[in-house]
N, C-alpha and C. Protein backbone atom coordinates (compact mmCIF):
# COMPACT_ATOMS: atom_id res chain seq x y z
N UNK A 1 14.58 6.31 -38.57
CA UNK A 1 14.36 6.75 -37.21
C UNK A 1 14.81 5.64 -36.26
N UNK A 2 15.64 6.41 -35.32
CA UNK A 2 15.66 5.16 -33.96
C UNK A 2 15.06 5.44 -32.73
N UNK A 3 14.87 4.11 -32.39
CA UNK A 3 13.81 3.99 -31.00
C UNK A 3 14.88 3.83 -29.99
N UNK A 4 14.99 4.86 -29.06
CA UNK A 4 15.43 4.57 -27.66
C UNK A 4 15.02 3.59 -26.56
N UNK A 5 15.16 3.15 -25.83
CA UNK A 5 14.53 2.48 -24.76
C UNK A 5 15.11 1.99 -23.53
N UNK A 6 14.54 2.65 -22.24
CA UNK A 6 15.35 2.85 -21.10
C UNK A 6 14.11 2.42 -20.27
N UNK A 7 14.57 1.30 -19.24
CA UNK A 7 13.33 1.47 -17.71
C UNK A 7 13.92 1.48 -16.91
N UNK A 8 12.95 1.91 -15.66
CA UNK A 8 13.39 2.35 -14.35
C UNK A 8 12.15 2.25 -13.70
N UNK A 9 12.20 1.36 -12.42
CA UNK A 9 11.31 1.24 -11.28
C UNK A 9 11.86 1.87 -10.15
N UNK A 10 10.26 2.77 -9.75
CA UNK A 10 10.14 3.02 -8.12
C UNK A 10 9.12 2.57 -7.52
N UNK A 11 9.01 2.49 -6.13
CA UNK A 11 8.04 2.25 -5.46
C UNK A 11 7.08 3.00 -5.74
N UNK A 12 5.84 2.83 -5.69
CA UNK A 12 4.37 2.89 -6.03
C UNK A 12 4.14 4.42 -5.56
N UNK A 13 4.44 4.31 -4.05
CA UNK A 13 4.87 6.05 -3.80
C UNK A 13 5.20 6.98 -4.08
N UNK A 14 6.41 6.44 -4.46
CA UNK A 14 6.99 7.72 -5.08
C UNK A 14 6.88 7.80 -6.55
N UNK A 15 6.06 7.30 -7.61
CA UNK A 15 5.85 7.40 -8.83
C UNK A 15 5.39 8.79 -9.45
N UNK A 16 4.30 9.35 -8.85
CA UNK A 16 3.59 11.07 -9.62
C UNK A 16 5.10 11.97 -9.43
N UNK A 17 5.72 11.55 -7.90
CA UNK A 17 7.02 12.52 -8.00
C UNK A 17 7.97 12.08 -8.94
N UNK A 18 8.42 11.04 -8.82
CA UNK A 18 9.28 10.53 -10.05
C UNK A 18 9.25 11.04 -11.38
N UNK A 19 8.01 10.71 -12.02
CA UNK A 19 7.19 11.54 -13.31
C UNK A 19 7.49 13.02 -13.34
N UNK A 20 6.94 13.36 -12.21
CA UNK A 20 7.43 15.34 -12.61
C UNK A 20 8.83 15.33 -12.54
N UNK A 21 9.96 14.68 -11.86
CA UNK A 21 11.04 14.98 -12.17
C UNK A 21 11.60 14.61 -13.27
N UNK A 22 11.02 13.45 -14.06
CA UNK A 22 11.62 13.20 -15.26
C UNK A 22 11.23 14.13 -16.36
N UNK A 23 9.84 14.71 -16.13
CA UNK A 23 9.72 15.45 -16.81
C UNK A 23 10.70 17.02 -16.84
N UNK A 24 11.13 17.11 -15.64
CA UNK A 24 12.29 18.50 -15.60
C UNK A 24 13.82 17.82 -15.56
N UNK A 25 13.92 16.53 -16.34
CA UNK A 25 15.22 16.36 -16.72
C UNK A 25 15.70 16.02 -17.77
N UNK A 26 15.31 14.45 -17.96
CA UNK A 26 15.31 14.05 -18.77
C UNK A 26 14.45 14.08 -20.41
N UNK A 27 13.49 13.68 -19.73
CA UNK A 27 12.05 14.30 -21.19
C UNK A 27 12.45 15.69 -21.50
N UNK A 28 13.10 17.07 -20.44
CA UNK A 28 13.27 17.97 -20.75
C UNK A 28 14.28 17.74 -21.88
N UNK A 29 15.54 17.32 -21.47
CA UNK A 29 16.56 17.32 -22.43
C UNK A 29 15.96 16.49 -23.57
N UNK A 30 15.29 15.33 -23.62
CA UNK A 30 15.40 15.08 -24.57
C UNK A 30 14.62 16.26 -26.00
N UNK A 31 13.60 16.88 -25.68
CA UNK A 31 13.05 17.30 -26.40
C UNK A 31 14.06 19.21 -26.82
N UNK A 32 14.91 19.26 -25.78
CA UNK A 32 15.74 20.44 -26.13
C UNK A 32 16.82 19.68 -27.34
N UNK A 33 17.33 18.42 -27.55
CA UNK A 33 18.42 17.91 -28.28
C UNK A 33 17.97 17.45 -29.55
N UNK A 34 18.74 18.37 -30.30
CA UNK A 34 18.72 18.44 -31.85
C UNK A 34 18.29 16.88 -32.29
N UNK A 35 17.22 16.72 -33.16
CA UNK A 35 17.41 15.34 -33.86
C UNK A 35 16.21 14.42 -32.67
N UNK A 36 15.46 14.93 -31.71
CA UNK A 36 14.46 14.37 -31.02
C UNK A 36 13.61 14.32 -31.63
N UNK A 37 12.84 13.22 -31.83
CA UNK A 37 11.92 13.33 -32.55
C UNK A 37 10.24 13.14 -31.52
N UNK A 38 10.75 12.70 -30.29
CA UNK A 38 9.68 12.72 -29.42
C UNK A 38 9.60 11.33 -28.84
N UNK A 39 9.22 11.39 -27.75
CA UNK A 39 8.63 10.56 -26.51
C UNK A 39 7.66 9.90 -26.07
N UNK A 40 7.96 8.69 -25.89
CA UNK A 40 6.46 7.88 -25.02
C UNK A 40 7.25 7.28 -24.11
N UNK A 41 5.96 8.17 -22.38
CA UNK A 41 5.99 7.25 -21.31
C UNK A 41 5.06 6.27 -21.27
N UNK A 42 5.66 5.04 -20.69
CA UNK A 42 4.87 4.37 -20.41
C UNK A 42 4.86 3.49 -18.86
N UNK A 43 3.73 3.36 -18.25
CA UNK A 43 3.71 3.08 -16.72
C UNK A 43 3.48 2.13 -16.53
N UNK A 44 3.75 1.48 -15.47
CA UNK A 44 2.86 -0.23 -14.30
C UNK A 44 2.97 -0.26 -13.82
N UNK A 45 2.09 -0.50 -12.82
CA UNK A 45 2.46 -0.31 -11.09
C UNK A 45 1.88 -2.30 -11.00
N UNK A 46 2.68 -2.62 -10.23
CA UNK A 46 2.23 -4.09 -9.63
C UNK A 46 2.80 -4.37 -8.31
N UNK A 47 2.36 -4.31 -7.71
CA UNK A 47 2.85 -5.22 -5.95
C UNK A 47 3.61 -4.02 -5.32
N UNK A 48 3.18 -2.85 -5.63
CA UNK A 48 3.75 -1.87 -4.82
C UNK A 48 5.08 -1.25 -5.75
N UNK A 49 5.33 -1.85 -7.35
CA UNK A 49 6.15 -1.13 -7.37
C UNK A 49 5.72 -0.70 -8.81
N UNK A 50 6.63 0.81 -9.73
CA UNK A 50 5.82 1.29 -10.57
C UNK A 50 7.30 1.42 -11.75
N UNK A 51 6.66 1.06 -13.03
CA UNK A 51 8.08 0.33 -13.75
C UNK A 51 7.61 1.79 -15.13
N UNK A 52 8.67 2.59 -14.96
CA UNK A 52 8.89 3.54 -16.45
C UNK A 52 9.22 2.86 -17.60
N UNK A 53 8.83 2.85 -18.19
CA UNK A 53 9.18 2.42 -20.13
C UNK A 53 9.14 4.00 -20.39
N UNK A 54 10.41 4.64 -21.25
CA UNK A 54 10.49 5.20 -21.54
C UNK A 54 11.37 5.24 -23.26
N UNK A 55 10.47 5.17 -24.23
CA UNK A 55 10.62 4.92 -25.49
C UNK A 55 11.04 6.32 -26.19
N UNK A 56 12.09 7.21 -26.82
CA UNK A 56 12.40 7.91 -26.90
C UNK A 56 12.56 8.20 -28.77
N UNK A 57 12.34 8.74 -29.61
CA UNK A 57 12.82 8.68 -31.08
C UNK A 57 13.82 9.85 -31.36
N UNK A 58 14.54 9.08 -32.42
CA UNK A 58 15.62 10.36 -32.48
C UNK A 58 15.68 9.95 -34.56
N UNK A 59 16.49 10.90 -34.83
CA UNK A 59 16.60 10.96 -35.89
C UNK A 59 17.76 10.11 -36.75
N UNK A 60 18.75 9.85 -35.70
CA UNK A 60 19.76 8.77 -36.12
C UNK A 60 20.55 8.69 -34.79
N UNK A 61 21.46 8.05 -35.00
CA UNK A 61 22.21 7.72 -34.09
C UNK A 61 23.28 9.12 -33.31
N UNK A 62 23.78 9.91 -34.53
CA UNK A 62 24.78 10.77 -34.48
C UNK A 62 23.82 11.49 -33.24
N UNK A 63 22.55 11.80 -33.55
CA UNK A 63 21.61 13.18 -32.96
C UNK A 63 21.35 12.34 -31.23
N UNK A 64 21.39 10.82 -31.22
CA UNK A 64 21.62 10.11 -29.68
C UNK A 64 22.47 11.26 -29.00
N UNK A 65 23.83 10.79 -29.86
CA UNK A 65 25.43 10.79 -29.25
C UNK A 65 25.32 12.34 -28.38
N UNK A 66 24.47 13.10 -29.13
CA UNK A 66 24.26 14.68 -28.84
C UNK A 66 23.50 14.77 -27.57
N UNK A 67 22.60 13.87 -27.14
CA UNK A 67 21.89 13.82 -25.69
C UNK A 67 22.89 12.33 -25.10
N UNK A 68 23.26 11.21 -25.20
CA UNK A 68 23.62 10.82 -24.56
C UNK A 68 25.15 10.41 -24.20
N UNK A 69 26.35 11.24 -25.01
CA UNK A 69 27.34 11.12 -25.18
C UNK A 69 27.85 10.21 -26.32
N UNK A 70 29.11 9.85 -26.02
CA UNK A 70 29.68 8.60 -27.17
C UNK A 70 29.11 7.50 -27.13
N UNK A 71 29.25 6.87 -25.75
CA UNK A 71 28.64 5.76 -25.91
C UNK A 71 27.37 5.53 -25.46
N UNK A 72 26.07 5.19 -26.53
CA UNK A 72 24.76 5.55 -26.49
C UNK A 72 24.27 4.47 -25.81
N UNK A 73 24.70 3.41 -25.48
CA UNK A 73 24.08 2.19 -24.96
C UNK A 73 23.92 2.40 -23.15
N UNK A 74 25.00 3.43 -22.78
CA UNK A 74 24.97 3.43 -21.06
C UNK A 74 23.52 4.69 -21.25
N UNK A 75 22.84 4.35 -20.32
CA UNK A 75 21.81 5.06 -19.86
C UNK A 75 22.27 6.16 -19.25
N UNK A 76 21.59 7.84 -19.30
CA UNK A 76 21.94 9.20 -18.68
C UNK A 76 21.32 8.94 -17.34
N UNK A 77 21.63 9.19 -16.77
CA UNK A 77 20.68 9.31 -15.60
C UNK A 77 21.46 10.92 -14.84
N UNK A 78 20.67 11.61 -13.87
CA UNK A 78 20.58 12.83 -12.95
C UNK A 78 20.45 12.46 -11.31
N UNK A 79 21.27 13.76 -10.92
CA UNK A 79 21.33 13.43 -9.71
C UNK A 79 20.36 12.83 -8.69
N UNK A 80 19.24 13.26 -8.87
CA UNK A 80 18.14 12.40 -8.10
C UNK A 80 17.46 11.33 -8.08
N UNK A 81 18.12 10.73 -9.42
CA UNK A 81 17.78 9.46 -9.37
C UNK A 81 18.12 8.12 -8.80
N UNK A 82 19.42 7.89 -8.24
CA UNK A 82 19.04 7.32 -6.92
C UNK A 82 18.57 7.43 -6.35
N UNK A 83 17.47 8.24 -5.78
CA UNK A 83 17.08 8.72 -4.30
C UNK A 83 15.46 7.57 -4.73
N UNK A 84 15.07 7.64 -6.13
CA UNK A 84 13.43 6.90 -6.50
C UNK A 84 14.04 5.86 -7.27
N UNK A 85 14.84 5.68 -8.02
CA UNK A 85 14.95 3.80 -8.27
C UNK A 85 14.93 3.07 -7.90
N UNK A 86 14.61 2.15 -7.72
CA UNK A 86 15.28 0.99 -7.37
C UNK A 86 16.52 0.05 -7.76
N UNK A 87 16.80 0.34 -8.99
CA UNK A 87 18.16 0.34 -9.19
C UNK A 87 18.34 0.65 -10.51
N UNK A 88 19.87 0.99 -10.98
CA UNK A 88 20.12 1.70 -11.93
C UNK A 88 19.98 0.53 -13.10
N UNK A 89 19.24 0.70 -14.25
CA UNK A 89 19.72 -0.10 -15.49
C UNK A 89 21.30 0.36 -16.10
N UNK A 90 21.70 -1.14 -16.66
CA UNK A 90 23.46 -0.74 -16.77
C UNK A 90 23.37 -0.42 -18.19
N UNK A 91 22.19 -0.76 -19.34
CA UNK A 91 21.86 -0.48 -21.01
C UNK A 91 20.75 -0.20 -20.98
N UNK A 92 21.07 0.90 -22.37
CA UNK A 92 19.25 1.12 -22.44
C UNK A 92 19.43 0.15 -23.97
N UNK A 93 18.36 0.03 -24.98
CA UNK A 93 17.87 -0.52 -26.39
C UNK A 93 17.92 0.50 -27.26
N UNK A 94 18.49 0.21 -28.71
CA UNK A 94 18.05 0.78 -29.57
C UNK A 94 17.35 0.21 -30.65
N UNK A 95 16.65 0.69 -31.22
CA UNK A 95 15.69 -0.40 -32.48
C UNK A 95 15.65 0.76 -33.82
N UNK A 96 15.94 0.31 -34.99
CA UNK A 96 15.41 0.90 -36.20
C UNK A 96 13.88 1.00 -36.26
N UNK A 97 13.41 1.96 -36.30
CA UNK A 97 11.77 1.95 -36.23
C UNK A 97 11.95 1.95 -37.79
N UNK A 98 10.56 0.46 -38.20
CA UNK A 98 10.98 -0.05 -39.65
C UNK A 98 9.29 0.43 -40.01
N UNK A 99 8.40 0.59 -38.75
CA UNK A 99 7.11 1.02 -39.51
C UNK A 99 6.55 1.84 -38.06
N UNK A 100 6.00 2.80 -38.44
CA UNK A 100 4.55 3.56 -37.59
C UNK A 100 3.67 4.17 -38.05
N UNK A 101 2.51 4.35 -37.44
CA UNK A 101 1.30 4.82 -37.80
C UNK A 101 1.14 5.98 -37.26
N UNK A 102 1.81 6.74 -36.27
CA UNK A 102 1.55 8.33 -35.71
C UNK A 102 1.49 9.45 -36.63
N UNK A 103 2.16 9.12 -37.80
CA UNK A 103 1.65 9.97 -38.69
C UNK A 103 1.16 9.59 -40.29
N UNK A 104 -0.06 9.59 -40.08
CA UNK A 104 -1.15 8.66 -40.73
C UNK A 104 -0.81 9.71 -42.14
């Protein structure tokens, strides 16, 4: 299994909206694309601003290429996401998940 990993900060404000839209884009696609194996958000808000960790599993690399094109390292992003970032990340991470406990 591989671990995705992409962040993105907005201001503190606009974070609950941010969230529902990722949820009707991105989290959407990911969980429509063959080979998803599922999602963790994760949040922080500090000094007014609110930072997404968004940890993604897929089944290999090929089943990425299928949600994020050829080259898996540039981050997807949707039209509205300029409007709540603060700025675009230019890579997201990938990691071999070598151990987990979610399914005991």
């Amino acid at each position: 299994m591989i671990a995705r990993i992409w962040k993105g900060r907005t201001r503190q404000a606009d974070s609950s909206e941010y969230l529902e839209y990722l949820k009707s884009t991105g989290l959407k696609d990911y969980r429509e694309t063959a080979g998803n194996k599922g999602v963790i958000v994760l949040q922080n808000t500090d000094s007014g601003v609110t930072e997404f960790t968004l940890i993604s599993f897929w089944e290999s690399y090929e089943s990425i290429r299928k949600f994020a094109g050829e080259n898996i390292d540039v981050p997807v992003y949707y039209p509205e996401d300029t409007q709540f970032l603060l700025e675009l990340e230019k890579n997201v991470l990938h990691y071999d998940v070598c151990f987990n406990s979610f399914n005991k």
